[in-house]
Protein backbone atom coordinates (compact mmCIF):
# COMPACT_ATOMS: atom_id res chain seq x y z
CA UNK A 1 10.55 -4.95 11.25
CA UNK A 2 9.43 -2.35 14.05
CA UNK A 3 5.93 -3.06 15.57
CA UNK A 4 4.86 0.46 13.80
CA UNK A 5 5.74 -0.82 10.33
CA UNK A 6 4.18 -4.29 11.57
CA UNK A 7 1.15 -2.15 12.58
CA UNK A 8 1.07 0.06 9.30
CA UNK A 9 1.53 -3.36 6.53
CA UNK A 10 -1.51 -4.67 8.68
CA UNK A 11 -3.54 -1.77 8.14
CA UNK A 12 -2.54 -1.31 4.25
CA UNK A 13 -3.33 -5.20 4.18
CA UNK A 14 -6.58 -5.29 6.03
CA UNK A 15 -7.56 -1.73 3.62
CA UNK A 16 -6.43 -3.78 0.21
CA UNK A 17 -8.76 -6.29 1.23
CA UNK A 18 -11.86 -3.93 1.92
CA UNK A 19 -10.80 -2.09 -1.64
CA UNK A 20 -10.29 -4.65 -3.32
CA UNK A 21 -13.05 -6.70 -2.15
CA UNK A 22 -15.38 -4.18 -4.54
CA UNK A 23 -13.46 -5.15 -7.40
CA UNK A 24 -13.69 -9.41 -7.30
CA UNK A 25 -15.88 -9.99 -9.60
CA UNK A 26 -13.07 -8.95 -11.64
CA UNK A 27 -9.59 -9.75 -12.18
CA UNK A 28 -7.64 -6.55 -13.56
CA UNK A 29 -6.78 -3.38 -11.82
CA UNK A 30 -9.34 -1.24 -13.60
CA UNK A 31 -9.78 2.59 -12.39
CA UNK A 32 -11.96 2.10 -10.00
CA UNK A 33 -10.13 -0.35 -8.26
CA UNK A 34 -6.76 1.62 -8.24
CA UNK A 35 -8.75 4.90 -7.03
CA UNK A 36 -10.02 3.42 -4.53
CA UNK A 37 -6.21 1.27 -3.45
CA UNK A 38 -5.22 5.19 -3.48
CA UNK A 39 -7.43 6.74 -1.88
CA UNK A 40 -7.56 4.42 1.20
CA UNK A 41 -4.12 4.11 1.46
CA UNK A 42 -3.55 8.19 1.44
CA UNK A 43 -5.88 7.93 4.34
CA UNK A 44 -3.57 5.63 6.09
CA UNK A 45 0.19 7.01 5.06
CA UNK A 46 -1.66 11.00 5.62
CA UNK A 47 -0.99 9.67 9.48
CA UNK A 48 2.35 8.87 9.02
CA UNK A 49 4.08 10.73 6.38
CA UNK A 50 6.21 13.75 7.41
CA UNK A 51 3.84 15.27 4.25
CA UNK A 52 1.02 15.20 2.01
CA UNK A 53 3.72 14.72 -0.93
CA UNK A 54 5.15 12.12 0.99
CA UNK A 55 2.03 10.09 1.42
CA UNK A 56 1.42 10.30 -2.29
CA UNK A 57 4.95 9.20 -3.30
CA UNK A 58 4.35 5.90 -1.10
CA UNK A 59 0.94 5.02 -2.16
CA UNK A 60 2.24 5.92 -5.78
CA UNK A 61 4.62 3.45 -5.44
CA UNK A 62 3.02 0.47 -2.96
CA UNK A 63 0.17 0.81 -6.12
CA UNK A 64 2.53 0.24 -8.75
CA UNK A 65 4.72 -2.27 -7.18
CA UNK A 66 1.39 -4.02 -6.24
CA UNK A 67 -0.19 -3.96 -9.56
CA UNK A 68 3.10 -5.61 -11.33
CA UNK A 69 3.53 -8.37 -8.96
CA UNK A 70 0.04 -8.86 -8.49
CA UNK A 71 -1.81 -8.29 -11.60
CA UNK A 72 -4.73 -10.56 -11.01
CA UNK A 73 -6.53 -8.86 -7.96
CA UNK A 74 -8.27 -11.90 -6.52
CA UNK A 75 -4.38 -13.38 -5.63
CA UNK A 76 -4.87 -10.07 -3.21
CA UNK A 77 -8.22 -11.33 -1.66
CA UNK A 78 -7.16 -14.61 -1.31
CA UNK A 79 -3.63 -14.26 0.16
CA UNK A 80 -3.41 -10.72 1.60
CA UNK A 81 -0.42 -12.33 4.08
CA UNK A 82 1.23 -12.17 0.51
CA UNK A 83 1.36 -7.56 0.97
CA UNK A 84 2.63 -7.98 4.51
CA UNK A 85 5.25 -10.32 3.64
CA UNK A 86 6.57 -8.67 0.62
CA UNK A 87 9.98 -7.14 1.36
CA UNK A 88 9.79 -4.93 -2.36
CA UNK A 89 6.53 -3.45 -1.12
CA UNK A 90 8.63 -2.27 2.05
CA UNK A 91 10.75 -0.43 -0.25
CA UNK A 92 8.27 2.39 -0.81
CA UNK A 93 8.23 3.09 2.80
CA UNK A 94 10.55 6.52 3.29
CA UNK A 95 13.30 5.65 5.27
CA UNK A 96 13.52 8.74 8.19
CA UNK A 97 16.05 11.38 7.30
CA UNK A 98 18.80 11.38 9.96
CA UNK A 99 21.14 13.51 8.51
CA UNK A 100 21.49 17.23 10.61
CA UNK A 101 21.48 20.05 8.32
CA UNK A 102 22.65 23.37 8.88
């Protein structure tokens, strides 16, 4: 992994923990919580993604993916390594287009 994607997992992990944090005293994802997963992490791909779109379609994702494998948020608060280390939450990263067109 590239020290930007290192750098980018740390700040999605470091902003699940502050988001998620609001949300101990329970254990589901409930609105609030995923709002707030969203909106934090649109701040954070908005600096990255080649668009607005783009952003959304990763934080879309990283929420979904994270919600199945994690259902219970407290597993978040107590292991956040856990979103760093994930190679299926990588998978919602866009992958740069190299291809030339015309």
């Amino acid at each position: 992994m590239s020290s930007v994607q290192t750098s980018i997992m740390k700040r999605l992990c470091f902003v699940a923990i502050c988001v998620l944090s609001l949300s101990a005293c329970k254990s589901t994802w409930d609105e609030e919580a995923k709002s707030l997963y969203t909106q934090s992490c649109m701040e954070d791909a908005n600096r990255w993604a080649a668009s607005p779109k783009e952003a959304k379609t990763y934080c879309d994702c990283m929420l979904e993916k994270v919600m199945t494998k994690y259902p219970d948020v407290n597993e978040i608060l107590e292991h956040p390594e856990k979103l760093m280390d994930d190679p299926e939450l990588r998978k919602c990263k866009p992958v740069a287009d190299t291809t030339q067109h015309p």
